[in-house]
Protein backbone atom coordinates (compact mmCIF):
# COMPACT_ATOMS: atom_id res chain seq x y z
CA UNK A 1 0.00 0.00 0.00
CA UNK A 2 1.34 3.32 -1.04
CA UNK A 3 1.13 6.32 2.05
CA UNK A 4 0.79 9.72 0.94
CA UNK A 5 4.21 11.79 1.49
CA UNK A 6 3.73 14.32 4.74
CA UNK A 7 4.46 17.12 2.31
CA UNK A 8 1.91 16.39 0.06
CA UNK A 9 -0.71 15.88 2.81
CA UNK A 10 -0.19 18.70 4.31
CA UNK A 11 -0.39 20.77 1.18
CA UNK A 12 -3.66 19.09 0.00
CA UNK A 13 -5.05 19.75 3.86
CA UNK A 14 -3.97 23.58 3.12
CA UNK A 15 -6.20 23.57 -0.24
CA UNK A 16 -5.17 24.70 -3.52
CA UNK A 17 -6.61 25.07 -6.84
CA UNK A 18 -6.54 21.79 -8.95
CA UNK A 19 -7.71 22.06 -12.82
CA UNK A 20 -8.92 19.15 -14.39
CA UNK A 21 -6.43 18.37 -17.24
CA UNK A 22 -7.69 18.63 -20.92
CA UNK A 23 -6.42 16.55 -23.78
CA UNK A 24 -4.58 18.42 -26.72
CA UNK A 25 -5.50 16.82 -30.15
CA UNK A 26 -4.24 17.85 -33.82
CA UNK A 27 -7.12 17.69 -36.62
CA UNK A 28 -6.96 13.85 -36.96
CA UNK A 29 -8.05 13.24 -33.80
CA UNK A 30 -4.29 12.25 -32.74
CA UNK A 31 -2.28 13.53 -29.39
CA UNK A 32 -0.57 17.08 -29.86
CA UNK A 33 2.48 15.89 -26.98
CA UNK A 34 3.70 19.62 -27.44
CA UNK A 35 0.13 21.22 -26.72
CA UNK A 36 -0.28 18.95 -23.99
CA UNK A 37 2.94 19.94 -22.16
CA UNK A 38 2.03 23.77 -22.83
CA UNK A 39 -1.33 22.67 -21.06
CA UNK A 40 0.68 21.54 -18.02
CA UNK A 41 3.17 24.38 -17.82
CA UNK A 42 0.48 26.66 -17.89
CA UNK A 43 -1.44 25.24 -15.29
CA UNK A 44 2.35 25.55 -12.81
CA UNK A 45 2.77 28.66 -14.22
CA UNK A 46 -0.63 30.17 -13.06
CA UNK A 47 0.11 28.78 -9.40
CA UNK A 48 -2.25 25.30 -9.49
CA UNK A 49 -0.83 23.43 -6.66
CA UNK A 50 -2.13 20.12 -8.30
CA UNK A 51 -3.34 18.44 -11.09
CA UNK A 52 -6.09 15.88 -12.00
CA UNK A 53 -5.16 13.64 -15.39
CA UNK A 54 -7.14 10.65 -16.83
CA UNK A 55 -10.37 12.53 -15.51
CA UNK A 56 -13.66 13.54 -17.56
CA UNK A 57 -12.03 16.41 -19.20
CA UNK A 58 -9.25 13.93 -20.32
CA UNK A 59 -12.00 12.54 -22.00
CA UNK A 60 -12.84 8.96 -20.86
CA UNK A 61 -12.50 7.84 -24.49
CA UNK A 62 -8.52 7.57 -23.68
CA UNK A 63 -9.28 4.18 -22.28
CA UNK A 64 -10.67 2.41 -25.41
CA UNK A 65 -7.89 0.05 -26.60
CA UNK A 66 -8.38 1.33 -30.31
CA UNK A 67 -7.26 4.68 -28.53
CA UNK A 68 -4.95 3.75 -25.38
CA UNK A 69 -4.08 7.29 -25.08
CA UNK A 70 -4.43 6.84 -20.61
CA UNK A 71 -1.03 5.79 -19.68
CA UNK A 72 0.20 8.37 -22.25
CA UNK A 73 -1.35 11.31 -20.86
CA UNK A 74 -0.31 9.98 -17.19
CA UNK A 75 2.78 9.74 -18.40
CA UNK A 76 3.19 13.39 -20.13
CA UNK A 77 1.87 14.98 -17.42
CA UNK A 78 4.00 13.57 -14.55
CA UNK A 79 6.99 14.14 -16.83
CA UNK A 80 6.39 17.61 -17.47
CA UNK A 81 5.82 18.33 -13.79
CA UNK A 82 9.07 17.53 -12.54
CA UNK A 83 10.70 19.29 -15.39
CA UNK A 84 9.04 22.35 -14.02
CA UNK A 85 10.86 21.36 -11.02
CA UNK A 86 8.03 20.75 -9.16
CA UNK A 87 8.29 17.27 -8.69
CA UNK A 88 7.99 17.74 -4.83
CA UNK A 89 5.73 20.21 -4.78
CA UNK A 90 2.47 19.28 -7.45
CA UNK A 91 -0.07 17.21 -6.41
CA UNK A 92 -0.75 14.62 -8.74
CA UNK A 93 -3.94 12.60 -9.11
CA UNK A 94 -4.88 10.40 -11.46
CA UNK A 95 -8.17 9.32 -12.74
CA UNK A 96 -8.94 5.74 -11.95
CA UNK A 97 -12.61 3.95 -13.22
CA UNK A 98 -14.20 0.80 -14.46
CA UNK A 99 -14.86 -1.93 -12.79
CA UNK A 100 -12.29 -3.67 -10.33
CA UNK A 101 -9.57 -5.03 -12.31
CA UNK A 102 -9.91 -2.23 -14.75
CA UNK A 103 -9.32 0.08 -12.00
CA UNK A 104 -6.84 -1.79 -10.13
CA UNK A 105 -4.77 -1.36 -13.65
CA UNK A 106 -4.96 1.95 -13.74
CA UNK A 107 -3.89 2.71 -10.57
CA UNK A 108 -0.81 1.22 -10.71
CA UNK A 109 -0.27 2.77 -14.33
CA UNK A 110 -1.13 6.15 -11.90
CA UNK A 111 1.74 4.65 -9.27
CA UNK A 112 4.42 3.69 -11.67
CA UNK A 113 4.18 7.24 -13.11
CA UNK A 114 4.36 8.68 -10.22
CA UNK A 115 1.16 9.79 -8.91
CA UNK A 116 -0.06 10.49 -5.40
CA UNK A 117 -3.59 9.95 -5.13
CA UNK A 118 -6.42 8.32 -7.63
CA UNK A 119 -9.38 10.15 -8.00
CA UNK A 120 -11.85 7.02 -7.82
CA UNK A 121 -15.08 7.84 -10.05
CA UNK A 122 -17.90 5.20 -9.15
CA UNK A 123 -19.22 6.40 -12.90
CA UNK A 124 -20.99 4.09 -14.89
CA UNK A 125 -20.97 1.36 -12.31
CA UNK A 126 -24.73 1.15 -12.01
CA UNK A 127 -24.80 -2.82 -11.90
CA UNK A 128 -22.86 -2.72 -8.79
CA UNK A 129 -24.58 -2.23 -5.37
CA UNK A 130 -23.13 0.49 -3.18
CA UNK A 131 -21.67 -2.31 -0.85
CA UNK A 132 -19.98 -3.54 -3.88
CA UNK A 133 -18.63 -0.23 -4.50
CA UNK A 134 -16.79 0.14 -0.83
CA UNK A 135 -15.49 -3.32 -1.36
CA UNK A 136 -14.25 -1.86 -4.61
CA UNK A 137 -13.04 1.21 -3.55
CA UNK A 138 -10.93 -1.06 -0.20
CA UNK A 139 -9.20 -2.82 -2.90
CA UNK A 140 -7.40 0.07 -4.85
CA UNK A 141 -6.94 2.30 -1.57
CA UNK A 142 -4.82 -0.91 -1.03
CA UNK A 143 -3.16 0.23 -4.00
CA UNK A 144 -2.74 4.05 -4.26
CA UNK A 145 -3.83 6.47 -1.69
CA UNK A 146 -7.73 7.62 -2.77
CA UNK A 147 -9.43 10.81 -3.47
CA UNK A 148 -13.16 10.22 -3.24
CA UNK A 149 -15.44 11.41 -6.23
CA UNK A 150 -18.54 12.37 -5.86
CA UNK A 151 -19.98 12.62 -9.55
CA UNK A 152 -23.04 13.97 -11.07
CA UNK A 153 -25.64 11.80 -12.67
CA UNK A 154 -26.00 14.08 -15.64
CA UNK A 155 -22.26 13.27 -17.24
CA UNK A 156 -22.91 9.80 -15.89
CA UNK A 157 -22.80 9.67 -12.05
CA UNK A 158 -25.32 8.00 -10.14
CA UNK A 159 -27.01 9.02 -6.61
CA UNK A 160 -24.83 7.81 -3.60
CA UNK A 161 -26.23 7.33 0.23
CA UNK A 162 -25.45 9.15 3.46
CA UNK A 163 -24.81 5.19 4.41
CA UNK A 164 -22.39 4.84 1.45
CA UNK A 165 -19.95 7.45 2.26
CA UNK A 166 -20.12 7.00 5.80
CA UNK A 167 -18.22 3.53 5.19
CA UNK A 168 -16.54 5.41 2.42
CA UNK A 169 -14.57 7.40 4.72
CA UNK A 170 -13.61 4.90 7.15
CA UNK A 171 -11.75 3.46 4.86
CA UNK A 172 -7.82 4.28 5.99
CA UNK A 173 -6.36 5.14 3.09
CA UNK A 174 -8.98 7.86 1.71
CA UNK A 175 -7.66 11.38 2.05
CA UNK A 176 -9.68 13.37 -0.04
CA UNK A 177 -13.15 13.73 -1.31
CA UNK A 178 -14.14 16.10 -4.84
CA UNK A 179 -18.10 16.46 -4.20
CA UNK A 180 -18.96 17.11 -7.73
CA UNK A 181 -23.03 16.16 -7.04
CA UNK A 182 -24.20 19.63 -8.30
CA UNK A 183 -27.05 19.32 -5.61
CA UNK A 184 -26.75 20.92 -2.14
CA UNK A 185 -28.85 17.96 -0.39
CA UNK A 186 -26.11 15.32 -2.03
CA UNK A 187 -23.31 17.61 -0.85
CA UNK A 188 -24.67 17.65 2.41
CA UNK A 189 -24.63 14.08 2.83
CA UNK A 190 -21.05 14.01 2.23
CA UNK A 191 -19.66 16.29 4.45
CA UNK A 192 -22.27 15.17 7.23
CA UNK A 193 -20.48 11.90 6.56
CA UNK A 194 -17.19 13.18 6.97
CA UNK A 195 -18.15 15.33 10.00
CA UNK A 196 -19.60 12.21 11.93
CA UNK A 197 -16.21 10.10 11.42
CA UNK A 198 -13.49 9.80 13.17
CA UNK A 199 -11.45 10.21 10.08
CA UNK A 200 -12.48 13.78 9.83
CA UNK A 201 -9.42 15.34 10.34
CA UNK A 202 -7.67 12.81 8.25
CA UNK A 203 -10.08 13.74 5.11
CA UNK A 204 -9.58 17.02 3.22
CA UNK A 205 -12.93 18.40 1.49
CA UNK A 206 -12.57 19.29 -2.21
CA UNK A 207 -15.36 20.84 -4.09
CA UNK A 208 -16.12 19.89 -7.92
CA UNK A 209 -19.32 21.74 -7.78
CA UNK A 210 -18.38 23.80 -10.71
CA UNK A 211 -22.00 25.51 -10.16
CA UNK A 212 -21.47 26.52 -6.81
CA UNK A 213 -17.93 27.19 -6.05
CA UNK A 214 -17.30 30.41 -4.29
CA UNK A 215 -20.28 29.48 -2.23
CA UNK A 216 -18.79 25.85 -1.57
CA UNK A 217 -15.26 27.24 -0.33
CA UNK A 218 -17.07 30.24 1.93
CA UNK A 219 -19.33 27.58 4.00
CA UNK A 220 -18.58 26.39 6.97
CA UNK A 221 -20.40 23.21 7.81
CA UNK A 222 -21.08 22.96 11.23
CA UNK A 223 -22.79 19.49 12.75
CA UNK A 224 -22.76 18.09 16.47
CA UNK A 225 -21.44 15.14 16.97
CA UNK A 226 -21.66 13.15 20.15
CA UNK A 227 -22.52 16.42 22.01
CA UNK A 228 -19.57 18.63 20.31
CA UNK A 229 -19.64 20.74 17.08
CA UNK A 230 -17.79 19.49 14.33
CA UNK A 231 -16.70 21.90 11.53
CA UNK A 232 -15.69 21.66 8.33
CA UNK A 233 -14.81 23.55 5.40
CA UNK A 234 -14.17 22.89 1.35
CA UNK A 235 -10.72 23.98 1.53
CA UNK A 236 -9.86 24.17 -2.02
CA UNK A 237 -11.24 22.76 -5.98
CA UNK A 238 -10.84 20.21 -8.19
CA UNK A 239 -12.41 21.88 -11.29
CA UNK A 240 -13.29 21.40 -14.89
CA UNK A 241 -13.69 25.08 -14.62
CA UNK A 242 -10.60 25.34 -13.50
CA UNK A 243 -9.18 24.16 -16.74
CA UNK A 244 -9.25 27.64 -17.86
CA UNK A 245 -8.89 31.26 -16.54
CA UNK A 246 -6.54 29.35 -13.93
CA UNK A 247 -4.55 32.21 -12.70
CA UNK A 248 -7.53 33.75 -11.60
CA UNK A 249 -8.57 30.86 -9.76
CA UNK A 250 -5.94 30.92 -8.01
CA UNK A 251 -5.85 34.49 -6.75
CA UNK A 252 -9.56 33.89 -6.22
CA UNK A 253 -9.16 31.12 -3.62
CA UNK A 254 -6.23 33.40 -2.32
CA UNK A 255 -8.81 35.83 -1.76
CA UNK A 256 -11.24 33.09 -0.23
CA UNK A 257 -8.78 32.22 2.37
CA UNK A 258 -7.76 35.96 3.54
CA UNK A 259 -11.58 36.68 3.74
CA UNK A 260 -11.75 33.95 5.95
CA UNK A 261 -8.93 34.42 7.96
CA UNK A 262 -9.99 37.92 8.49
CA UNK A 263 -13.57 37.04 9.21
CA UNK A 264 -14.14 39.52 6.76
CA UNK A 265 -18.25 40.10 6.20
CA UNK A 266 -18.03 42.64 3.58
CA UNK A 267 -15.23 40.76 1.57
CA UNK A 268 -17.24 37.08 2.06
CA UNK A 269 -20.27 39.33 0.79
CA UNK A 270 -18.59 40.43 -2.44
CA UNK A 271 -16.98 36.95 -3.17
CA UNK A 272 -20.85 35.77 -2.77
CA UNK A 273 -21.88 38.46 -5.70
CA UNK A 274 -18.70 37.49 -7.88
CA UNK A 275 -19.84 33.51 -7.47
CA UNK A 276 -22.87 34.54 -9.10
CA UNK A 277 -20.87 35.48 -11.80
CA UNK A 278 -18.65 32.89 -12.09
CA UNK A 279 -21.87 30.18 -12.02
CA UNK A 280 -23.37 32.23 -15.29
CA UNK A 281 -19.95 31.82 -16.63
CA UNK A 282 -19.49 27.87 -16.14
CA UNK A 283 -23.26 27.87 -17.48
CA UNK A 284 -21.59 28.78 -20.46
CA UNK A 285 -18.37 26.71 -20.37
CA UNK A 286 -20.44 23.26 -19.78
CA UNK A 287 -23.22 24.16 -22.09
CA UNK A 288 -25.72 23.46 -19.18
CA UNK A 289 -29.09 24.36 -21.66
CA UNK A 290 -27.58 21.45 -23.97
CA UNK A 291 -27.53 18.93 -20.85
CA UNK A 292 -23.70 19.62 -20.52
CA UNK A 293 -23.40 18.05 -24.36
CA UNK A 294 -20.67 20.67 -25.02
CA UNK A 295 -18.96 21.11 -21.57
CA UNK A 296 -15.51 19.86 -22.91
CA UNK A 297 -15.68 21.43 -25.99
CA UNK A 298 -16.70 24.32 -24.47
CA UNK A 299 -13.28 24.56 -22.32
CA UNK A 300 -11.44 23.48 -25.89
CA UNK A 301 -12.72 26.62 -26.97
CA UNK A 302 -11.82 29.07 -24.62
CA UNK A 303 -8.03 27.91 -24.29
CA UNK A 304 -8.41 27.63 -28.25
CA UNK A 305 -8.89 31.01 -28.42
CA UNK A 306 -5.78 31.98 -26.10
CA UNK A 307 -3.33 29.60 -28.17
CA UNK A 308 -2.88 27.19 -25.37
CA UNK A 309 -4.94 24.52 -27.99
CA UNK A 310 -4.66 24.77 -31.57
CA UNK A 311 -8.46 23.37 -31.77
CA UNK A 312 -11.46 22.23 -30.03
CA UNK A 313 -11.45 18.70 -31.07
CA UNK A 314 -12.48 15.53 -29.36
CA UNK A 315 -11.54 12.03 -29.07
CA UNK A 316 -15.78 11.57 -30.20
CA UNK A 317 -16.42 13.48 -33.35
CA UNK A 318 -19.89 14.05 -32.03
CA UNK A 319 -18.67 15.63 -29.34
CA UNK A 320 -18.88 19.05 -30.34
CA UNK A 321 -20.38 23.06 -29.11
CA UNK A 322 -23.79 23.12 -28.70
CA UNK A 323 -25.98 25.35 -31.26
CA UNK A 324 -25.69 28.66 -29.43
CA UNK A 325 -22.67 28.02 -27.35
CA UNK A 326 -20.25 30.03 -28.75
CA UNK A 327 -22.12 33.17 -28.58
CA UNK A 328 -23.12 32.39 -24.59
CA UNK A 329 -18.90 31.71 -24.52
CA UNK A 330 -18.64 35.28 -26.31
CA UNK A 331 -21.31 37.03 -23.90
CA UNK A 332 -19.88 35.94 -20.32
CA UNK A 333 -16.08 37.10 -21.57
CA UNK A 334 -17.31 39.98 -22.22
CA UNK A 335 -18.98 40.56 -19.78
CA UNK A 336 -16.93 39.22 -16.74
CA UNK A 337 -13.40 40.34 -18.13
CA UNK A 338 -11.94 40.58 -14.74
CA UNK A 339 -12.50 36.24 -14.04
CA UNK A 340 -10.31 35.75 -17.25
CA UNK A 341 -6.96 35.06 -17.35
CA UNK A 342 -6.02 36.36 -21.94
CA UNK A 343 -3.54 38.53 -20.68
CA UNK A 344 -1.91 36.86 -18.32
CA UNK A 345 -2.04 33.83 -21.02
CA UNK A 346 -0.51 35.83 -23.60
CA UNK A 347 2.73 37.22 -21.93
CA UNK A 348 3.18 33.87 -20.38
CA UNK A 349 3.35 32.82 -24.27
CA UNK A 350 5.13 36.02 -25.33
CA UNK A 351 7.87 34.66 -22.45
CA UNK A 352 8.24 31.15 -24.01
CA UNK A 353 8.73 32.49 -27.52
């Protein structure tokens, strides 16, 4: 069983902003390695103190054996990192799915290449009872340490009990959960779960509520337990939204924690207003009106349009920007200019020419 290093612990306790890594393709639907290191230097360069690889904006289509693309992108990533020099410093977390064996695979793909955690996604699993999913989820945290994943049943999650992650998180090596439920009543169930163990302190709280997220990392959750109040907090995200804009992210969640240090009511209040705005711009980004249809093209597009991709194309070719997508993408940048990263983007560019 692999332990997670103190330093990395520590650091993922602290919270940080962690993008969801997209794939970089050339017109025929083939890897672009150069675009995908770009990708990752970007994401160090903006300040992202982790990064998530092999997840749903990887595209799960890297796992088909026609396309066997997952151990490559593991594999680019994790090598780019420590050429950064960050090797001690990134978090890295690999997605890990499928049934049992499958998953047991690809965490130790995640391990050999160097990876800290596995972000476990229970997606598509709808056979298996939940018991059957704790079993599953023992077997690789006897593999790689685990970062829990709560996932949304409209990209192909499925509804999980207060019962189920309850067990969930007394399972000793689980350090993380992303709630990514997009439903308050869901996300409540989670962190009441977490609250009521005695793993609390051991579990750091991640949100992937891309809807909700300024809201998410403001709350403090507050439950008694055995006659004492138990608190806990979302200290940080691991984002699709993230995948773009990142710098600001990052001095965002700066901006979270000083607020919060500072018990500061006015600054909480206008993080509250600017979450508003950051929701109508994810509505955007994932295409919610299209049923999230276009949410990874729709993050294609924006770093397409900074030069970080040379194209918005996907693994699927009918994967694709909803009818009316782009011009939602062109209303929120112009009208929330101050959550976008273009110039930041384009002297970090103008630096690497």
């Amino acid at each position: 069983m692999h332990r997670l290093p103190t330093s990395i612990k520590e650091k993922l306790h602290s919270g940080t902003v962690i993008p969801a890594h997209p794939l970089a393709l050339t017109a025929d639907r083939k890897i672009d390695e150069y675009r995908q290191r770009l990708l990752t230097q970007y994401y160090l360069a903006s300040g992202a103190g982790g990064l998530a690889v092999g997840v749903h904006t990887t595209q799960f289509e890297i796992r088909k054996p026609e396309i066997n693309l997952f151990e490559t992108v593991l594999n680019i990533a994790s090598d780019e990192i420590d050429n950064q020099g960050q090797k001690k410093d990134c978090i890295k977390i690999a997605g890990i799915c499928g049934p049992l064996e499958q998953a047991k695979h690809e965490a130790n793909i995640a391990i050999t290449h160097g990876y800290h955690l596995g972000l476990l996604s229970n997606g598509g699993l709808h056979a298996l009872s939940e018991k059957e999913l704790i079993h599953r989820s023992e077997k690789i945290a006897e593999i790689i340490p685990v970062f829990g994943f709560y996932l949304q049943p409209a990209v192909g999650g499925r509804y999980l009990s207060f019962e189920f992650w309850k067990d969930f998180v007394s399972i000793p090596n689980v350090h993380a959960i992303k709630i990514a439920a997009f439903n308050r009543y869901q996300t409540l169930d989670v962190v009441r779960a977490v609250c009521e163990s005695d793993r609390r302190d051991e579990i750091a709280m991640y949100t992937g509520n891309d809807d909700n997220i300024i809201a998410d990392l403001l709350t403090s959750y507050r439950f008694t337990v055995n006659g004492n109040q138990i608190e806990k907090r979302m200290v940080g995200g691991l984002l699709g939204h993230w995948a773009v804009w990142t710098n600001k992210a990052v001095a965002i969640l700066s901006q979270i924690k000083k607020c919060i240090s500072n018990n500061d009511s006015g600054g909480i209040a206008d993080l509250l207003s600017k979450g508003i705005a950051i929701t109508d711009m994810n509505a955007a980004l994932f295409d919610v009106k299209n049923n999230f249809h276009g949410c990874i093209a729709g993050i294609h597009e924006i770093l397409r349009r900074q030069k970080l991709l040379d194209g918005i194309w996907c693994l699927n070719p009918n994967e694709s920007l909803s009818s009316g997508q782009l011009e939602e993408l062109d209303r929120v940048c112009n009208q929330y200019p101050e959550f976008t990263d273009d110039q930041f983007v384009t002297e970090y560019l103008g630096r690497k020419v």
